[in-house]
Protein backbone atom coordinates (compact mmCIF):
# COMPACT_ATOMS: atom_id res chain seq x y z
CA UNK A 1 -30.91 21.70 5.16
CA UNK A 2 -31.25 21.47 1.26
CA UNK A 3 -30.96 17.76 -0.49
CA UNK A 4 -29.11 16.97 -2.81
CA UNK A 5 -28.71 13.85 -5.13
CA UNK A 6 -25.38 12.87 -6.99
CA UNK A 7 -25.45 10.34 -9.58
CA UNK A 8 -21.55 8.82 -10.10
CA UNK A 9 -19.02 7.99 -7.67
CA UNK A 10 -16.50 9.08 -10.40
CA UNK A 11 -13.82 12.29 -9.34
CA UNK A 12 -16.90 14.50 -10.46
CA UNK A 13 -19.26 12.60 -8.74
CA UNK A 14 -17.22 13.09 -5.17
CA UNK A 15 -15.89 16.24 -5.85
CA UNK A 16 -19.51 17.38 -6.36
CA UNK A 17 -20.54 15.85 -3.16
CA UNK A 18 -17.39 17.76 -1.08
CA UNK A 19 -18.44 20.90 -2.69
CA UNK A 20 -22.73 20.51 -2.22
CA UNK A 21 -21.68 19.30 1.49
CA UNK A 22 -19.31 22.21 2.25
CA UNK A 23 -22.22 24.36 1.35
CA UNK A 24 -24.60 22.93 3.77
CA UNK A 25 -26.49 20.66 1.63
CA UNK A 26 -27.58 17.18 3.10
CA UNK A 27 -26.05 14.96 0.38
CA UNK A 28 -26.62 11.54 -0.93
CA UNK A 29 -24.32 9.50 -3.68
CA UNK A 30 -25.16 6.49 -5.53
CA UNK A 31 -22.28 4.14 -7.63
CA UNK A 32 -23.97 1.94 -9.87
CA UNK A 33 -20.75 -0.70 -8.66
CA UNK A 34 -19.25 -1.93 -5.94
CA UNK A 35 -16.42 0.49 -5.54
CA UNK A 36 -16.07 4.20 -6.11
CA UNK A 37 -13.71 6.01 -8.45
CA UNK A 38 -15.32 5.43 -12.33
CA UNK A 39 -12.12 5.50 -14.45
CA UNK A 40 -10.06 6.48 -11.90
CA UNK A 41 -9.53 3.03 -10.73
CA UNK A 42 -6.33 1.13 -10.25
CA UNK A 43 -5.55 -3.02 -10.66
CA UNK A 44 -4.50 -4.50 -7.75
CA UNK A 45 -2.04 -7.77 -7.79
CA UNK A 46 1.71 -7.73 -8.50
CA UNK A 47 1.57 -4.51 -10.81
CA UNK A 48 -0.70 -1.20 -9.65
CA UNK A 49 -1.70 -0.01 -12.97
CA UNK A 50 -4.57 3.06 -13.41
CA UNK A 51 -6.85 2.08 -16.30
CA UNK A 52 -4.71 3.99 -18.73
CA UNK A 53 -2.06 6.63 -17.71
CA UNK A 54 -2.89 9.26 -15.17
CA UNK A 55 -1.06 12.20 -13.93
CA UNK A 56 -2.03 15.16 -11.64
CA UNK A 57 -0.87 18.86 -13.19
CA UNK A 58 -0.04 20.54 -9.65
CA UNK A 59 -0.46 24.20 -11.63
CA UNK A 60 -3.89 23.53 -12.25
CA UNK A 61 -7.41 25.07 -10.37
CA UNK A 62 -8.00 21.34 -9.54
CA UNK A 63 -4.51 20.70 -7.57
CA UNK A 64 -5.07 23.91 -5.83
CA UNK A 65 -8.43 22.70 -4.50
CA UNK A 66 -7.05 19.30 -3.41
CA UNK A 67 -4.53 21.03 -2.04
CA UNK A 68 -6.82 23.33 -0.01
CA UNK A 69 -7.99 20.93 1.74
CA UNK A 70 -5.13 18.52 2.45
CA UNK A 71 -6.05 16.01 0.19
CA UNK A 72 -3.48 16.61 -2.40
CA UNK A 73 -0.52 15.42 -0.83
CA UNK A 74 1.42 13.17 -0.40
CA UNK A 75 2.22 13.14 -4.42
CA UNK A 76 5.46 12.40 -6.50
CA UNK A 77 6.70 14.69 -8.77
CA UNK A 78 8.74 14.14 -11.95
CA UNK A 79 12.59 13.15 -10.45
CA UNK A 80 15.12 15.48 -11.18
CA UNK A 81 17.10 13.95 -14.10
CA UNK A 82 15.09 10.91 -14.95
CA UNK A 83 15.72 9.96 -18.61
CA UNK A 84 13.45 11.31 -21.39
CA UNK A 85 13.58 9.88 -24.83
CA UNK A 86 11.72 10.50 -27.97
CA UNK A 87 11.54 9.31 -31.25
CA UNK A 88 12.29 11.11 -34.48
CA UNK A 89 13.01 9.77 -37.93
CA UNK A 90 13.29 5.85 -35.97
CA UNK A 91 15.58 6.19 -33.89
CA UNK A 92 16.05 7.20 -29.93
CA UNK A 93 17.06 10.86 -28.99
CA UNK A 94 17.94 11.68 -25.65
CA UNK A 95 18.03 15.78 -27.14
CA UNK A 96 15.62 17.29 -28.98
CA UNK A 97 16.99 18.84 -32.00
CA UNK A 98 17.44 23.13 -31.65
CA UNK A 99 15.57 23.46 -34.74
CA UNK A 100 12.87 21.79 -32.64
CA UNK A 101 12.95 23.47 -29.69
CA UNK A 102 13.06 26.74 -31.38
CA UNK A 103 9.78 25.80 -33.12
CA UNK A 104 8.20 24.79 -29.63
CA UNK A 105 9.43 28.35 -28.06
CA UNK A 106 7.19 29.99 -31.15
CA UNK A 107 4.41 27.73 -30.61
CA UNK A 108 4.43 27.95 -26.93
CA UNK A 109 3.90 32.03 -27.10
CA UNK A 110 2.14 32.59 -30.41
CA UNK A 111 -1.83 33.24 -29.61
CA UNK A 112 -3.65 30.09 -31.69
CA UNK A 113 -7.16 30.42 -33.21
CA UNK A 114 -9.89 27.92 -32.57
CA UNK A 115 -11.31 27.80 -35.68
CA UNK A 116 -7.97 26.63 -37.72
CA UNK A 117 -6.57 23.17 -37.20
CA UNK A 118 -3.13 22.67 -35.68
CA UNK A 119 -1.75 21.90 -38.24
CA UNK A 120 -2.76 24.63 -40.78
CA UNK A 121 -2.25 27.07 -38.21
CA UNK A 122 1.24 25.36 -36.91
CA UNK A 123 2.65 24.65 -40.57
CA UNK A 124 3.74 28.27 -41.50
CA UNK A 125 4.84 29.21 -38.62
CA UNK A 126 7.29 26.35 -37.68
CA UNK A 127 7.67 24.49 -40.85
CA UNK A 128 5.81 20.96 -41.69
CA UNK A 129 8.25 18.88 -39.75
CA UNK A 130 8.49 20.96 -36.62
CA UNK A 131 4.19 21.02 -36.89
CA UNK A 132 3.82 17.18 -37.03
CA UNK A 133 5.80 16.80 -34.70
CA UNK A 134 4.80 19.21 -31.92
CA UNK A 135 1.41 17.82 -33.21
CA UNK A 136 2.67 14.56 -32.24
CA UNK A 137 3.81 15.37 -29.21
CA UNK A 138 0.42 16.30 -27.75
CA UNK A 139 -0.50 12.74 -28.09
CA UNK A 140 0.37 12.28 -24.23
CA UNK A 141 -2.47 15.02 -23.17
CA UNK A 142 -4.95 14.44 -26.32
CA UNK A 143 -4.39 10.46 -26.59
CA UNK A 144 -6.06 11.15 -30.35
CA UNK A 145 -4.41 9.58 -33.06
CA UNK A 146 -3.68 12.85 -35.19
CA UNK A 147 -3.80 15.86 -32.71
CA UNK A 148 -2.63 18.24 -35.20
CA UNK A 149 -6.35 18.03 -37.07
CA UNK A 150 -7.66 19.83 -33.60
CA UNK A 151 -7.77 23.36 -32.82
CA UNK A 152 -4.83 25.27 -32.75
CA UNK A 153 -6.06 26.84 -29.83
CA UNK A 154 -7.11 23.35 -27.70
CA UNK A 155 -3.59 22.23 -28.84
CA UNK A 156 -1.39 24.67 -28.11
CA UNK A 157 -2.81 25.39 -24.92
CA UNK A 158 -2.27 21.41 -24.10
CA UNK A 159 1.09 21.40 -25.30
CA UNK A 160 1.90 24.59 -22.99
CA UNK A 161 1.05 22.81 -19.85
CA UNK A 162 2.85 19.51 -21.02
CA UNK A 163 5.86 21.25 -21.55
CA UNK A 164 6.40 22.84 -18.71
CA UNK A 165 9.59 23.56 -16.80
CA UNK A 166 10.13 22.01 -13.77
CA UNK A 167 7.37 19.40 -15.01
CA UNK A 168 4.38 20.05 -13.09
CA UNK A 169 3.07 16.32 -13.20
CA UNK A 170 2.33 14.73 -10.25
CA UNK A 171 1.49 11.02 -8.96
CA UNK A 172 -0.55 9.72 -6.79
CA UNK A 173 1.39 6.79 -4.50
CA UNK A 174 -0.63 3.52 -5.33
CA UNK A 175 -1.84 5.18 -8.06
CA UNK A 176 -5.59 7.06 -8.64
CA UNK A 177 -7.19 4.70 -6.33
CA UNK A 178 -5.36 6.63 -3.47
CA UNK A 179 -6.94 10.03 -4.95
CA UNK A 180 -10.28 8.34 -4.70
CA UNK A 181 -10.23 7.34 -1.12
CA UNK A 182 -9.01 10.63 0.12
CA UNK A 183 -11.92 12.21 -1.60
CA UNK A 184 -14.10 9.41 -0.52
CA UNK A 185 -12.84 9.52 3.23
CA UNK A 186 -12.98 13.54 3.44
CA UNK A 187 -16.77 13.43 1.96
CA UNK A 188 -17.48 10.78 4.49
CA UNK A 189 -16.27 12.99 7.46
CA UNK A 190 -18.60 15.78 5.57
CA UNK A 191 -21.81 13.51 6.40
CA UNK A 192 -21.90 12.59 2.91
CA UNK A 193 -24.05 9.48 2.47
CA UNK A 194 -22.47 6.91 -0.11
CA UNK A 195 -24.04 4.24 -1.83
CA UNK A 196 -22.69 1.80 -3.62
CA UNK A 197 -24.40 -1.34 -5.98
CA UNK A 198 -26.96 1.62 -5.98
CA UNK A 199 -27.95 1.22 -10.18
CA UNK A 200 -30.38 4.21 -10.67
CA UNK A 201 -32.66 3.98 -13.28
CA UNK A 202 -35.03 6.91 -13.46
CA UNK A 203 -34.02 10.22 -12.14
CA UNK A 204 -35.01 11.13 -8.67
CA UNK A 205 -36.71 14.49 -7.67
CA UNK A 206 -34.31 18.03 -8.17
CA UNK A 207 -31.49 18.83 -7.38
CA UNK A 208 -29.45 15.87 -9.09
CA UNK A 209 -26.55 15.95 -10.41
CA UNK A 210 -25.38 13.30 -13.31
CA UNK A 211 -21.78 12.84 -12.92
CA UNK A 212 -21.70 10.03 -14.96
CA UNK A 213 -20.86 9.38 -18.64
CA UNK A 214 -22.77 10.65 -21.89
CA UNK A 215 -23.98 7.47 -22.51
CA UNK A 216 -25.66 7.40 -19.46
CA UNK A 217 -26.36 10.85 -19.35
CA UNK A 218 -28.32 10.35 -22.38
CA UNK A 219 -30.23 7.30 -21.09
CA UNK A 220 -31.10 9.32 -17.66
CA UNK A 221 -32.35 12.52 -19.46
CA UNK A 222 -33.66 11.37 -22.53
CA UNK A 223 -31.34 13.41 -24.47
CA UNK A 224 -30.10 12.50 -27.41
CA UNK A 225 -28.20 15.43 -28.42
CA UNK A 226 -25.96 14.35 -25.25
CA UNK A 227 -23.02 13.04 -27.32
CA UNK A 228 -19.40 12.16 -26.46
CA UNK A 229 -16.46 14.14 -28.21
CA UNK A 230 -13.67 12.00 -27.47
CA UNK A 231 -11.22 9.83 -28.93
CA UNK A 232 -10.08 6.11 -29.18
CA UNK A 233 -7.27 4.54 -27.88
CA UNK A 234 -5.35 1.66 -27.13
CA UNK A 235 -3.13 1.43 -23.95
CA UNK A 236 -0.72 -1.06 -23.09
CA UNK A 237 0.74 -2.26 -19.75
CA UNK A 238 3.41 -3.79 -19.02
CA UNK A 239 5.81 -4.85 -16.07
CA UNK A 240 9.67 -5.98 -16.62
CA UNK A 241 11.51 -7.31 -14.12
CA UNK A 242 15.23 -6.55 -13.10
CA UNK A 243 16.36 -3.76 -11.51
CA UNK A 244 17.50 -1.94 -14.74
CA UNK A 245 15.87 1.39 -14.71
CA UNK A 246 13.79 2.25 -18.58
CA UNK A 247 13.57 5.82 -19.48
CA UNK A 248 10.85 8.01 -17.73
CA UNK A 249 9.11 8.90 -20.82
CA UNK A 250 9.84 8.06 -24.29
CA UNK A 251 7.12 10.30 -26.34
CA UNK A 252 6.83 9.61 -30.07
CA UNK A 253 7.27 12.31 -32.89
CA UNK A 254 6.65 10.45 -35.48
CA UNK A 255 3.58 9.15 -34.73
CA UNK A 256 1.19 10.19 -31.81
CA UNK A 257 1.80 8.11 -28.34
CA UNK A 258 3.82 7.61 -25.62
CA UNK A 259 5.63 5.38 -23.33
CA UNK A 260 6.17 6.51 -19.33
CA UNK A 261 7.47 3.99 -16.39
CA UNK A 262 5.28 4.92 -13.29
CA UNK A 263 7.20 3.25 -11.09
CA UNK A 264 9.99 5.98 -11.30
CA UNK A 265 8.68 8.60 -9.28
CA UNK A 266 5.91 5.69 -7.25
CA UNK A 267 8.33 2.30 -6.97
CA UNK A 268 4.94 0.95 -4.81
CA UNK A 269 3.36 0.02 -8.21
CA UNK A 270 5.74 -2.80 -8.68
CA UNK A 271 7.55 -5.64 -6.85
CA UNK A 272 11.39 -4.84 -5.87
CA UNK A 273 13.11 -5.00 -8.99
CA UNK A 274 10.60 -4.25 -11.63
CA UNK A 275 9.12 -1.75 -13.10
CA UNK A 276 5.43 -0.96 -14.25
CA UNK A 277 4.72 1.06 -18.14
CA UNK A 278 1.95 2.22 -19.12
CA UNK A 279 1.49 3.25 -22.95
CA UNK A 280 -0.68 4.50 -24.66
CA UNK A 281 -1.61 5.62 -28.59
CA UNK A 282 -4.88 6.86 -30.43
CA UNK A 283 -6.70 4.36 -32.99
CA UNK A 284 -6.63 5.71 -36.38
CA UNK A 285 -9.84 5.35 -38.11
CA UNK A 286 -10.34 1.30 -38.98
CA UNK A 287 -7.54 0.42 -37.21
CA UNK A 288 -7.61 -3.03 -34.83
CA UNK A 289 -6.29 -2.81 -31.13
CA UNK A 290 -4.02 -5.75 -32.53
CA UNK A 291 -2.35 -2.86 -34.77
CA UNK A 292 -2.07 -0.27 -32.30
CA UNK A 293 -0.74 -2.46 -29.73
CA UNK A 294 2.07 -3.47 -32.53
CA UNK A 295 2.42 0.18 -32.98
CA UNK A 296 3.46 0.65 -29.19
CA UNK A 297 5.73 -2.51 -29.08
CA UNK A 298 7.65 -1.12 -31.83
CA UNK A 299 8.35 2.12 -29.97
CA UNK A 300 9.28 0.19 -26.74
CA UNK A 301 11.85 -1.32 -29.14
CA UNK A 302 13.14 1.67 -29.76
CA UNK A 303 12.51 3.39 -26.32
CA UNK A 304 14.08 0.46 -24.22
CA UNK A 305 15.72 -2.24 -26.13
CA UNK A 306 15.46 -5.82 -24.63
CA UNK A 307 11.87 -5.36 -22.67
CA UNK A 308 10.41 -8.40 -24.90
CA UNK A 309 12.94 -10.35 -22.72
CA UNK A 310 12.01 -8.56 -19.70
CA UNK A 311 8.44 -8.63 -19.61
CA UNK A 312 6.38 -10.44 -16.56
CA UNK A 313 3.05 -8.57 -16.91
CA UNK A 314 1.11 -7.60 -19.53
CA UNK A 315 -2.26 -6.05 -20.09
CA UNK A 316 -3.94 -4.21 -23.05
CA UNK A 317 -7.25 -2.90 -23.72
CA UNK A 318 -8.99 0.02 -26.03
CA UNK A 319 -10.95 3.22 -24.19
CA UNK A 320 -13.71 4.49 -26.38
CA UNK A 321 -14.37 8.18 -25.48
CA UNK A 322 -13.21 7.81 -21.97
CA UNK A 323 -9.90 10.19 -22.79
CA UNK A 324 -11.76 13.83 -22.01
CA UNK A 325 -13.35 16.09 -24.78
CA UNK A 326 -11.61 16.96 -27.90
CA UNK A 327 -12.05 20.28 -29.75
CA UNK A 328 -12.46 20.24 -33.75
CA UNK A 329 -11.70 23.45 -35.94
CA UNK A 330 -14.48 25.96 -34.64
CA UNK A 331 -15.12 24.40 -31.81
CA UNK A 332 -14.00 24.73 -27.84
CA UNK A 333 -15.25 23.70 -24.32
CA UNK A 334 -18.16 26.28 -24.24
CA UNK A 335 -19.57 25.01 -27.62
CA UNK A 336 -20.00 20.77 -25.26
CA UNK A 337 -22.59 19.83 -23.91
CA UNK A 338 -23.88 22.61 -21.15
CA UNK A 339 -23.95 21.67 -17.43
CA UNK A 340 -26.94 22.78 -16.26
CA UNK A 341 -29.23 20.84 -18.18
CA UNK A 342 -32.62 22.53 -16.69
CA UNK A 343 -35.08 21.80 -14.47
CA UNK A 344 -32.55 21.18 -11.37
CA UNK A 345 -30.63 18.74 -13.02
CA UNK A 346 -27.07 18.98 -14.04
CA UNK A 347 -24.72 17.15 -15.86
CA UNK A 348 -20.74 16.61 -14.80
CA UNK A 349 -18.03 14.74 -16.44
CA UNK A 350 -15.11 15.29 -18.64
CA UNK A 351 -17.33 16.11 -21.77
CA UNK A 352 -18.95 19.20 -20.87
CA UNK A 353 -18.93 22.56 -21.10
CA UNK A 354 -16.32 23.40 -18.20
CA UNK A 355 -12.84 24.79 -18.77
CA UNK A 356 -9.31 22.64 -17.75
CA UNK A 357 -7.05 19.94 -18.64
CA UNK A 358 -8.28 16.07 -18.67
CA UNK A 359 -9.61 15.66 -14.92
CA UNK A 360 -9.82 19.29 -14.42
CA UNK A 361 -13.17 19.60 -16.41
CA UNK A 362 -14.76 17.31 -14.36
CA UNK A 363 -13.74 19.44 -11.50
CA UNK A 364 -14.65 22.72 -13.06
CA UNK A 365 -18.32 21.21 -13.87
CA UNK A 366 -18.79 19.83 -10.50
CA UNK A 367 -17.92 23.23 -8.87
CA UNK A 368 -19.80 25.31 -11.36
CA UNK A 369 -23.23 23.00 -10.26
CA UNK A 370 -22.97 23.17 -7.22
CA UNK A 371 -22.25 27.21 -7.32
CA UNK A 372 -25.32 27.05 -9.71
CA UNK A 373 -28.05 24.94 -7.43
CA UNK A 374 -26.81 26.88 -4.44
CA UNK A 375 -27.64 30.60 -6.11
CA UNK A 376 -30.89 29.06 -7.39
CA UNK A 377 -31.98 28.32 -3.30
CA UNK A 378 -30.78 31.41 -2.15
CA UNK A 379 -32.32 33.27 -4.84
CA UNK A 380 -35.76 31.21 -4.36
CA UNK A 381 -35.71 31.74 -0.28
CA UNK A 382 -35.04 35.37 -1.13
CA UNK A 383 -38.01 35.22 -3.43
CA UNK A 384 -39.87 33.56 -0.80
CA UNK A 385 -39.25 36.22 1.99
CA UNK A 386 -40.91 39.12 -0.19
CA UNK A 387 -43.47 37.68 -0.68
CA UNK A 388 -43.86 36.64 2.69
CA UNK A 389 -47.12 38.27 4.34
């Protein structure tokens, strides 16, 4: 049986380990802390909150292997007429306006280059309102502060997903801490070992796999071309009591960011009679968390008048390139960071060359290495056999 090393207890990090152990190989994983799950980690107390806003997208490669393998359900979708809200020009719209859905049909089925920016590419074809806006909308799957100065291509292809119809979001009940410990449980029951506290400094012998952050990454390999391509952003939390219900989702046109009440379609993540948001916008370049925070108040104010008086929980807190790779003009996911770094050693997170939305390119990577270090033994024993005497 082949050995394998995984670096990360992250999604990629255990999703690597399923995959390597369904193959055969005798796995080990080391977590540099105490508990498993990297970002994908929800606060326990009063309010379950995931350290910024998750969702699942259940038409996505990653879904279907979850799914696969029972692991995927039980999940909450989007409830059927749940209140949706955005903002445009200040004030609260329950209806987008046909102008702007007619723009969003165009956009939706146009092809979009990679090497124009949104905007330039979204502009004459929809006008320069309908283009900031549909810009703006892709906050809630970009988190960047001005999506429309991406690709037209990474855009538009978000934006497709996001808009969807039925919704194909999905939650997690308790939040991402619940996807973690089925992946956690089902690699157990694979014989994968799992260490935790386990800090590794120098890299142990091949096959590893780094499913841990570019910062790391970098530190591990000595790399410093290993560099993250991802945004800023501030996220706020907060839980109201009474058993008034806020909108679902009140996405902002005017400006990139969101607002969406998880305990809709998961009531777990609060006490009986109240409710738990979780918002989120990008930092603009120079801007304090203190701004962006009063950013996000103001479109609660809008979204759902009278939370200041409902509020019993609060927490806020910036993410610095912990929101998935973003593509520039020119750029796209086969131009990151490649995951098979040489040498036996690959590199997985949501920052590398791998395909998908958000979680999904951690999935893709993880899958691709282990597909990769798997050919490379079979090809070596084959090697081996011809040579045989």
């Amino acid at each position: 049986m082949s050995a394998l090393t995984v670096i990360g207890g992250g999604i990629g990090g255990l999703v690597t380990s399923i995959e390597a152990a369904e193959r055969g190989f005798d796995v080990e994983l080391h977590e540099a802390k105490a508990y498993l799950g990297g970002r994908a980690v929800t606060t326990r107390g009063a309010f379950h909150a995931n350290l910024g806003p998750h969702v699942l997208y259940d038409d996505g490669p990653f879904w279907e292997w979850l799914d696969t393998r029972h692991l995927a359900e039980p999940a909450a979708r989007v409830p059927k007429l749940a209140p949706l809200y955005f903002r445009i020009d200040g004030r609260r719209r329950r209806v987008l306006p046909v102008r702007l859905l007619g723009a969003l049909r165009r956009i939706r089925a146009a092809s979009a280059p990679q090497e124009t920016s949104f905007h330039d590419w979204a502009e004459p074809l929809v006008g320069a309102t309908s283009a900031r806006q549909i810009a703006n909308f892709a906050g809630v799957v970009t988190f960047d502060h001005d999506p429309g100065r991406l690709a037209a291509a990474f855009v538009q292809q978000r934006v497709h997903r996001a808009t969807a119809f039925p919704p194909r979001a999905r939650y997690f009940p308790g939040g991402w801490t619940t996807l973690v410990d089925r992946l956690a449980r089902h690699a157990a029951r694979l014989g994968v070992t799992i260490c935790t506290d386990s800090h590794v400094t120098a890299l142990p012998d091949p096959p590893v796999v780094l499913a841990v952050p570019m910062r790391a990454a970098r530190a591990l390999l000595l790399d410093d071309s290993l560099r993250e391509r991802g945004t800023s952003v501030a996220c706020l939390d907060i839980g109201l009591r009474g058993p008034s219900k806020p909108p679902l989702i009140v996405s902002d046109l005017d400006a990139s960011g969101f607002v969406e009440t998880f305990s809709i379609p998961d009531p777990s993540l609060a006490p009986e009679h109240h409710h738990l948001i979780q918002s989120q916008a990008g930092l603009r370049p120079g801007e304090s968390l203190d701004a962006v925070v009063g950013r996000l108040e103001e479109l609660l104010d809008v979204g759902i008048p009278g939370w200041r008086e409902r509020e019993a929980w609060r927490r806020r807190y910036r993410l610095d390139d912990n929101t998935g790779a973003l593509d520039l003009p020119g750029q796209s996911w086969q131009t990151r960071a490649r995951v098979d770094r040489g040498n036996g050693r690959f590199l997985v997170n949501d920052q590398v060359a791998a395909p998908g939305l958000l979680s999904e390119v951690s999935w893709a990577a993880a899958t691709a290495a282990v597909a990769d270090i798997d050919r490379a033994l079979v090809d070596a024993s084959t090697a081996a056999q011809r040579h045989a005497p």
